[in-house]
Protein backbone atom coordinates (compact mmCIF):
# COMPACT_ATOMS: atom_id res chain seq x y z
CA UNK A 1 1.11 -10.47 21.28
CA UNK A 2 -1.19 -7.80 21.26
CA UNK A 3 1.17 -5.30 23.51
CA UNK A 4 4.00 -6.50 20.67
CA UNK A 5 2.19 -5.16 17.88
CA UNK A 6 -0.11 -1.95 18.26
CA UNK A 7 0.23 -0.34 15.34
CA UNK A 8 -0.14 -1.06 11.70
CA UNK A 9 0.59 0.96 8.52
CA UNK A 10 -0.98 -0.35 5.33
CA UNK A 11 0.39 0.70 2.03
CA UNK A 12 -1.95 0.89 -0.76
CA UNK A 13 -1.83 1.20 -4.56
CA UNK A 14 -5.49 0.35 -6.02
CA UNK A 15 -4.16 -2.90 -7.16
CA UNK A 16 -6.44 -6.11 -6.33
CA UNK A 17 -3.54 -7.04 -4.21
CA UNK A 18 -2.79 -4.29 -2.17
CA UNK A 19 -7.05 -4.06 -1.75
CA UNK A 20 -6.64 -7.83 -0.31
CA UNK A 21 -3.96 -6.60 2.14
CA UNK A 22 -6.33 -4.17 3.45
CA UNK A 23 -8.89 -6.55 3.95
CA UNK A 24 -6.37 -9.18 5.96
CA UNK A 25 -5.35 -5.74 7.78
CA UNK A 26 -8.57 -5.03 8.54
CA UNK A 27 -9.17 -8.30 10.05
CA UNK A 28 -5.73 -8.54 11.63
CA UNK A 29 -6.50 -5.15 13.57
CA UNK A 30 -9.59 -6.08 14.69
CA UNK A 31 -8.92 -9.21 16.06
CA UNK A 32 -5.92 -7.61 17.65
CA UNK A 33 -7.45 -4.41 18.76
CA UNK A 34 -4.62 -2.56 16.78
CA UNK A 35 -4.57 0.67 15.58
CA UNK A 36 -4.73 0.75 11.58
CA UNK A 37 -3.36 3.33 9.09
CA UNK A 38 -3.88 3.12 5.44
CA UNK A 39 -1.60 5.11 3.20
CA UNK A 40 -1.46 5.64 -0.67
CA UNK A 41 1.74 7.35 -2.44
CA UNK A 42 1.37 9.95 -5.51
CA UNK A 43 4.46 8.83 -7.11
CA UNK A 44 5.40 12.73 -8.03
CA UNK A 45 9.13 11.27 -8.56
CA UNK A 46 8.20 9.82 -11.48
CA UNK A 47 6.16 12.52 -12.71
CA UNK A 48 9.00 15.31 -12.15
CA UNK A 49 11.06 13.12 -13.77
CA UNK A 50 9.03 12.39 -17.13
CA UNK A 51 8.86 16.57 -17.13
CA UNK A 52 12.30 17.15 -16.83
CA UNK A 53 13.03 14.35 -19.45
CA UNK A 54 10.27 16.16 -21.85
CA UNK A 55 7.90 13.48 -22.05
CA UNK A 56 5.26 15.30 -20.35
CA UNK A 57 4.28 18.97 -20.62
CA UNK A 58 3.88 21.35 -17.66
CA UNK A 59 0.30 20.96 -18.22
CA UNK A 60 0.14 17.30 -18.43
CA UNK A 61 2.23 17.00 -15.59
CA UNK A 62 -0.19 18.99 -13.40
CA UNK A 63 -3.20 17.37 -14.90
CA UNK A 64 -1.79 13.85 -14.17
CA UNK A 65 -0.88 14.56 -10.60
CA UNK A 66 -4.70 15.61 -10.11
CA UNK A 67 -5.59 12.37 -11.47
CA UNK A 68 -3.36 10.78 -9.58
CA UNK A 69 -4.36 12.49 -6.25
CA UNK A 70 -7.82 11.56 -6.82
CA UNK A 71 -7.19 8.28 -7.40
CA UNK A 72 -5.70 7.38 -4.14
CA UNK A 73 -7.94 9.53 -2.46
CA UNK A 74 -10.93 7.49 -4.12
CA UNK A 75 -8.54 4.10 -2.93
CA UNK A 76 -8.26 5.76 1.12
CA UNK A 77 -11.92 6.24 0.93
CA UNK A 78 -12.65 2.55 -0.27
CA UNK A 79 -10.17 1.17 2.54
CA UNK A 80 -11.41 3.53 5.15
CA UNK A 81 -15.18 2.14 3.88
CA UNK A 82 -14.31 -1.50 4.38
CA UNK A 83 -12.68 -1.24 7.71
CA UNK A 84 -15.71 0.76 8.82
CA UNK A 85 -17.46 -1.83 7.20
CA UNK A 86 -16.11 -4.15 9.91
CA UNK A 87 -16.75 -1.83 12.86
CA UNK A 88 -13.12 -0.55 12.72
CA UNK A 89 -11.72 3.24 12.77
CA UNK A 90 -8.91 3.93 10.93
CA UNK A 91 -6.81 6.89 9.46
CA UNK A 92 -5.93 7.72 6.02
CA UNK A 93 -2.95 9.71 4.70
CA UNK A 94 -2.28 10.46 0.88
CA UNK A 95 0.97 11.26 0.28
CA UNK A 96 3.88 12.72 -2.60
CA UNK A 97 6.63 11.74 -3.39
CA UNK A 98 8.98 8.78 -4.28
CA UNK A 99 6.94 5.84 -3.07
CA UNK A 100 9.34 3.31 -1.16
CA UNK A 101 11.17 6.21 1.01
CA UNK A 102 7.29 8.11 1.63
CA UNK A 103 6.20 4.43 2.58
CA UNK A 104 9.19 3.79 4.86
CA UNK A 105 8.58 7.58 6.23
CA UNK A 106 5.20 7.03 7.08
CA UNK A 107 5.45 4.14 9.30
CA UNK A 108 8.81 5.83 11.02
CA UNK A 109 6.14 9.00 11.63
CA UNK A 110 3.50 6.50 12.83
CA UNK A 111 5.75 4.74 14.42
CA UNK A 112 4.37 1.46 13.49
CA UNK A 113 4.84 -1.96 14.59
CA UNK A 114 3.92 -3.73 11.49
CA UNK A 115 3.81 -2.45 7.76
CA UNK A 116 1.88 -4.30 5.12
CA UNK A 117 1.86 -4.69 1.70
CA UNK A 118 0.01 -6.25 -1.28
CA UNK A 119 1.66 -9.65 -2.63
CA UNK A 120 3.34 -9.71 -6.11
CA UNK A 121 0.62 -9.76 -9.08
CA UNK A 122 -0.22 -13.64 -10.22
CA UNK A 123 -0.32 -13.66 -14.00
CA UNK A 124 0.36 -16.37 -16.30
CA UNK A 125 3.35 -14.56 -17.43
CA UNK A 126 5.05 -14.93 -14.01
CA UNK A 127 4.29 -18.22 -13.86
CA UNK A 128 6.69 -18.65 -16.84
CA UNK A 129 9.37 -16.12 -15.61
CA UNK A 130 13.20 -17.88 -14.77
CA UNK A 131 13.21 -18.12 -10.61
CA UNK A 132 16.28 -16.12 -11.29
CA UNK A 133 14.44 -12.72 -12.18
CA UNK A 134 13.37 -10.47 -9.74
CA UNK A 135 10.80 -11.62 -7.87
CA UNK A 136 9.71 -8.49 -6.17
CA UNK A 137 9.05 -5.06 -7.65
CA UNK A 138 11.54 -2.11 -7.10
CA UNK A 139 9.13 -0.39 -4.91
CA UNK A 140 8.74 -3.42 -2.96
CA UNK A 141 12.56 -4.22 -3.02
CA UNK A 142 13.50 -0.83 -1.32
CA UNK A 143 10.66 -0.83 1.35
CA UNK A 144 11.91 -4.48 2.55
CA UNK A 145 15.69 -3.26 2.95
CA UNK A 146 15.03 0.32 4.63
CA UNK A 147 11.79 -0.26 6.70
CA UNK A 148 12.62 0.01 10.54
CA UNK A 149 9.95 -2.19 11.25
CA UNK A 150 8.76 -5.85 10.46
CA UNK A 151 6.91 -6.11 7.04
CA UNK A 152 4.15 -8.58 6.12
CA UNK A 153 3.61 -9.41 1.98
CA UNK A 154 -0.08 -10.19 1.83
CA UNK A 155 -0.54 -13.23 -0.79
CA UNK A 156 -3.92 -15.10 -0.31
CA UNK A 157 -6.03 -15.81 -3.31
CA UNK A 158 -9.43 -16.64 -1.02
CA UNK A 159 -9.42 -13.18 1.02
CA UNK A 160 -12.77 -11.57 -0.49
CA UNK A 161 -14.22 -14.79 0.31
CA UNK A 162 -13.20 -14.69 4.23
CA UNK A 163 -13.40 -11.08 4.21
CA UNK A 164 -17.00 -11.35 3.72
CA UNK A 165 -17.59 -13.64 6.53
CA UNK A 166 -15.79 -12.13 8.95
């Protein structure tokens, strides 16, 4: 297995879940001995397109992409922490743009063998949701059908907890 998989990109948001993914990814590649990317996505799409659409001004706009740069810098820097943590290097990469197709970019570019993602959010209101409703976000959705390369959904509840021990 471990000339099958050398490479893995992680794709992270801030959200508890995509932080849990890191940790399993962390553990995954060193276990493995694979090489480990962590990337987070400034979703400028969606910013250009509440401009254009007059829902933000050209100053807000600006001002909320610096927030939102910082913000996944501050998330690379916590990843990159807890893999050192473990005695692991890794790379970081902040990108712009839409976030499924920079995603799906970045592991063609880093031509990885594995790309990993936080599970869907547990809240008692998806407990209650129809099975027939999406079950995965649109972001998630679009990664799934256009990534060239296996993806892994990270859903474990106890991770901290073995991430800790490990």
């Amino acid at each position: 297995m471990k000339d099958f998989i050398k490479k893995i990109l992680v794709a992270v948001n801030g959200t508890e879940n995509s932080i849990h993914a890191a940790m399993y990814s962390i553990m995954l590649a060193k276990s493995c001995n694979y090489k480990i990317k962590f990337v987070y996505v400034v979703d400028s799409a969606t910013i250009r397109y509440l401009g254009i659409n007059q829902i933000l001004i050209q100053e807000e706009e600006v001002e909320f992409k610096q927030d939102l740069r910082q913000e996944g810098l501050n998330n690379l820097d916590y990843v990159k922490s807890l893999a050192t943590l473990k005695g692991l290097e890794s790379e970081t990469e902040l990108l712009e743009g839409n976030i499924s197709s920079e995603i799906v970019k970045a592991a063609e570019k880093y031509e990885a063998d594995l790309l990993i993602l936080g599970g869907k959010e547990k809240t008692k209101e998806n407990l209650y949701r129809s099975s027939s409703k999406k079950v995965l976000s649109t972001h998630r959705t679009e990664i799934l059908l256009n990534a060239k390369c296996p993806v892994l959904m990270v859903q474990k509840t106890d991770i901290e907890a073995q991430f800790k021990i490990f």
